[in-house]
Protein backbone atom coordinates (compact mmCIF):
# COMPACT_ATOMS: atom_id res chain seq x y z
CA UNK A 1 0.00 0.00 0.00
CA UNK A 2 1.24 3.32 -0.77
CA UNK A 3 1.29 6.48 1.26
CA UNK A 4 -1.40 7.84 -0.81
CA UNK A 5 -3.45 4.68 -0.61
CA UNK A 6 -3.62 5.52 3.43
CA UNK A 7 -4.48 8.63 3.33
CA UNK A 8 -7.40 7.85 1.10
CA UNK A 9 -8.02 5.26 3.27
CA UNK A 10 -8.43 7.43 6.27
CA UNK A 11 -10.67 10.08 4.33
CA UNK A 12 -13.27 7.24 3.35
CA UNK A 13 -15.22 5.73 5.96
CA UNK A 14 -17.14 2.63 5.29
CA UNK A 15 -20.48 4.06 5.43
CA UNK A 16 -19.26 6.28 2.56
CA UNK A 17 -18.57 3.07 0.54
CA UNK A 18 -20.96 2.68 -2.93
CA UNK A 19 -23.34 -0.01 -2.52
CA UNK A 20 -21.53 -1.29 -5.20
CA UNK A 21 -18.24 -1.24 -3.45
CA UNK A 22 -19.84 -2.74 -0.24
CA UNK A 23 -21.28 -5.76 -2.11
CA UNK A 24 -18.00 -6.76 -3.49
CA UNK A 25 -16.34 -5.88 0.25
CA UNK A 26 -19.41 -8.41 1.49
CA UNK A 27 -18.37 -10.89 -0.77
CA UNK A 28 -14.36 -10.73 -0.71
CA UNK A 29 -14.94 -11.93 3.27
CA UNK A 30 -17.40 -14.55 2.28
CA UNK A 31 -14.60 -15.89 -0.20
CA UNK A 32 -12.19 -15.58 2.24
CA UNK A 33 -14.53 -17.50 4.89
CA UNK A 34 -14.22 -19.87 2.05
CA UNK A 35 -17.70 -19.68 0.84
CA UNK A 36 -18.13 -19.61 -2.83
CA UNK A 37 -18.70 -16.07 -4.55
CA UNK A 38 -19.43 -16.04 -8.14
CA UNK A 39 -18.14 -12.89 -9.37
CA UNK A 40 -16.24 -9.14 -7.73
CA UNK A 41 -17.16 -6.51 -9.48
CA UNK A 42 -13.83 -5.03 -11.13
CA UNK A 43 -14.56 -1.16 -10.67
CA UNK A 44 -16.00 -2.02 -7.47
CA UNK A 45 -12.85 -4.21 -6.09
CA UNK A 46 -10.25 -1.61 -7.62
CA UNK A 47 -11.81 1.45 -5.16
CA UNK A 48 -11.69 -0.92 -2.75
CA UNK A 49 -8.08 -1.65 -3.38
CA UNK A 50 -7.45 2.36 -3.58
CA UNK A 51 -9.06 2.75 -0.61
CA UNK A 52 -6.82 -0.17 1.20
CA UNK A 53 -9.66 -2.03 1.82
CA UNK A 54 -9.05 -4.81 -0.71
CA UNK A 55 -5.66 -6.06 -2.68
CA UNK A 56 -4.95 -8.49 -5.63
CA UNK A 57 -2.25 -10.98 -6.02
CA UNK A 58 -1.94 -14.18 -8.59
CA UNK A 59 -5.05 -15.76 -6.84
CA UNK A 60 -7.34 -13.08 -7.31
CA UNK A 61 -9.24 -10.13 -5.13
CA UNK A 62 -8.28 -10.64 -1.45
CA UNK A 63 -9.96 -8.83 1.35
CA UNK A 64 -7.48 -7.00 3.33
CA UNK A 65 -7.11 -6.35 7.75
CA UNK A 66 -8.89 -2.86 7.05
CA UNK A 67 -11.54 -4.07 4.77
CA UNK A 68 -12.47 -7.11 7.56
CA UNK A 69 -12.67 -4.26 9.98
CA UNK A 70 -14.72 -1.96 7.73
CA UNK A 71 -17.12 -4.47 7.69
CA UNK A 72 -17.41 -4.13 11.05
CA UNK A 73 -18.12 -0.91 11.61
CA UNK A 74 -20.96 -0.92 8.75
CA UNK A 75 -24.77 -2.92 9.36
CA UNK A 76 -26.96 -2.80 5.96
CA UNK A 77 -24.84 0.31 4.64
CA UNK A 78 -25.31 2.02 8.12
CA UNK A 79 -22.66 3.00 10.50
CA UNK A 80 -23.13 0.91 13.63
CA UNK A 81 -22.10 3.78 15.40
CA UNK A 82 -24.96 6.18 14.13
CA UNK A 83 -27.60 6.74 17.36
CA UNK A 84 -31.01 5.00 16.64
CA UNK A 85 -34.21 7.20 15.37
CA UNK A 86 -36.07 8.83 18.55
CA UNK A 87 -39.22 9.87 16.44
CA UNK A 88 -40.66 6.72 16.32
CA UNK A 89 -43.76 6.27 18.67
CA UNK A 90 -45.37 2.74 19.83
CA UNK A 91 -48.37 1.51 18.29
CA UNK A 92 -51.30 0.95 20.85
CA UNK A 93 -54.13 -1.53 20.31
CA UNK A 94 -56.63 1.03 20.45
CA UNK A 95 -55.29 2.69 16.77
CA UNK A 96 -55.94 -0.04 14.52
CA UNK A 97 -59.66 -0.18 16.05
CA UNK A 98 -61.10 2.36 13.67
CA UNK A 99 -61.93 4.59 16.37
């Protein structure tokens, strides 16, 4: 990784990632879990690899330490550290009544 590659790597977090990009993030770990994955998105695994997150060598697209722990950090394209709605109110019985 180069010097540039970090610092692009710091300035992208993985919520920021395409939904592209996180697909083909999802799927380097399953193919690293050793699941089978049918096919990584070129585009998609090269900003990954820009970003640090992913690398290629003779066997193919690899996920790399800091793509694992972008995963992470990142539920359904959401930041697990992002604070749950508050505007959302329970539903009584007495709503759905018609009254």
């Amino acid at each position: 990784m180069t010097a540039g590659s970090c610092l692009r790597m710091a300035d992208q977090s993985p919520d920021q990632l395409s939904p592209g990009q996180l697909v083909a993030l999802r799927n380097l770990a399953r193919k690293q879990a050793g699941e089978a994955v049918n096919w990584i998105n070129i585009a998609d695994a090269r900003a990954l690899t820009e970003l640090g997150f992913a690398d290629r060598n003779s066997e193919g697209w690899r996920i790399t330490a800091a793509g694992a722990l972008a995963l992470t950090t990142v539920v359904e394209g959401v930041a697990v550290d992002e604070a749950p709605p508050t505007n959302i109110s329970p539903i009584r019985k007495d709503d759905h009544e018609g009254n």
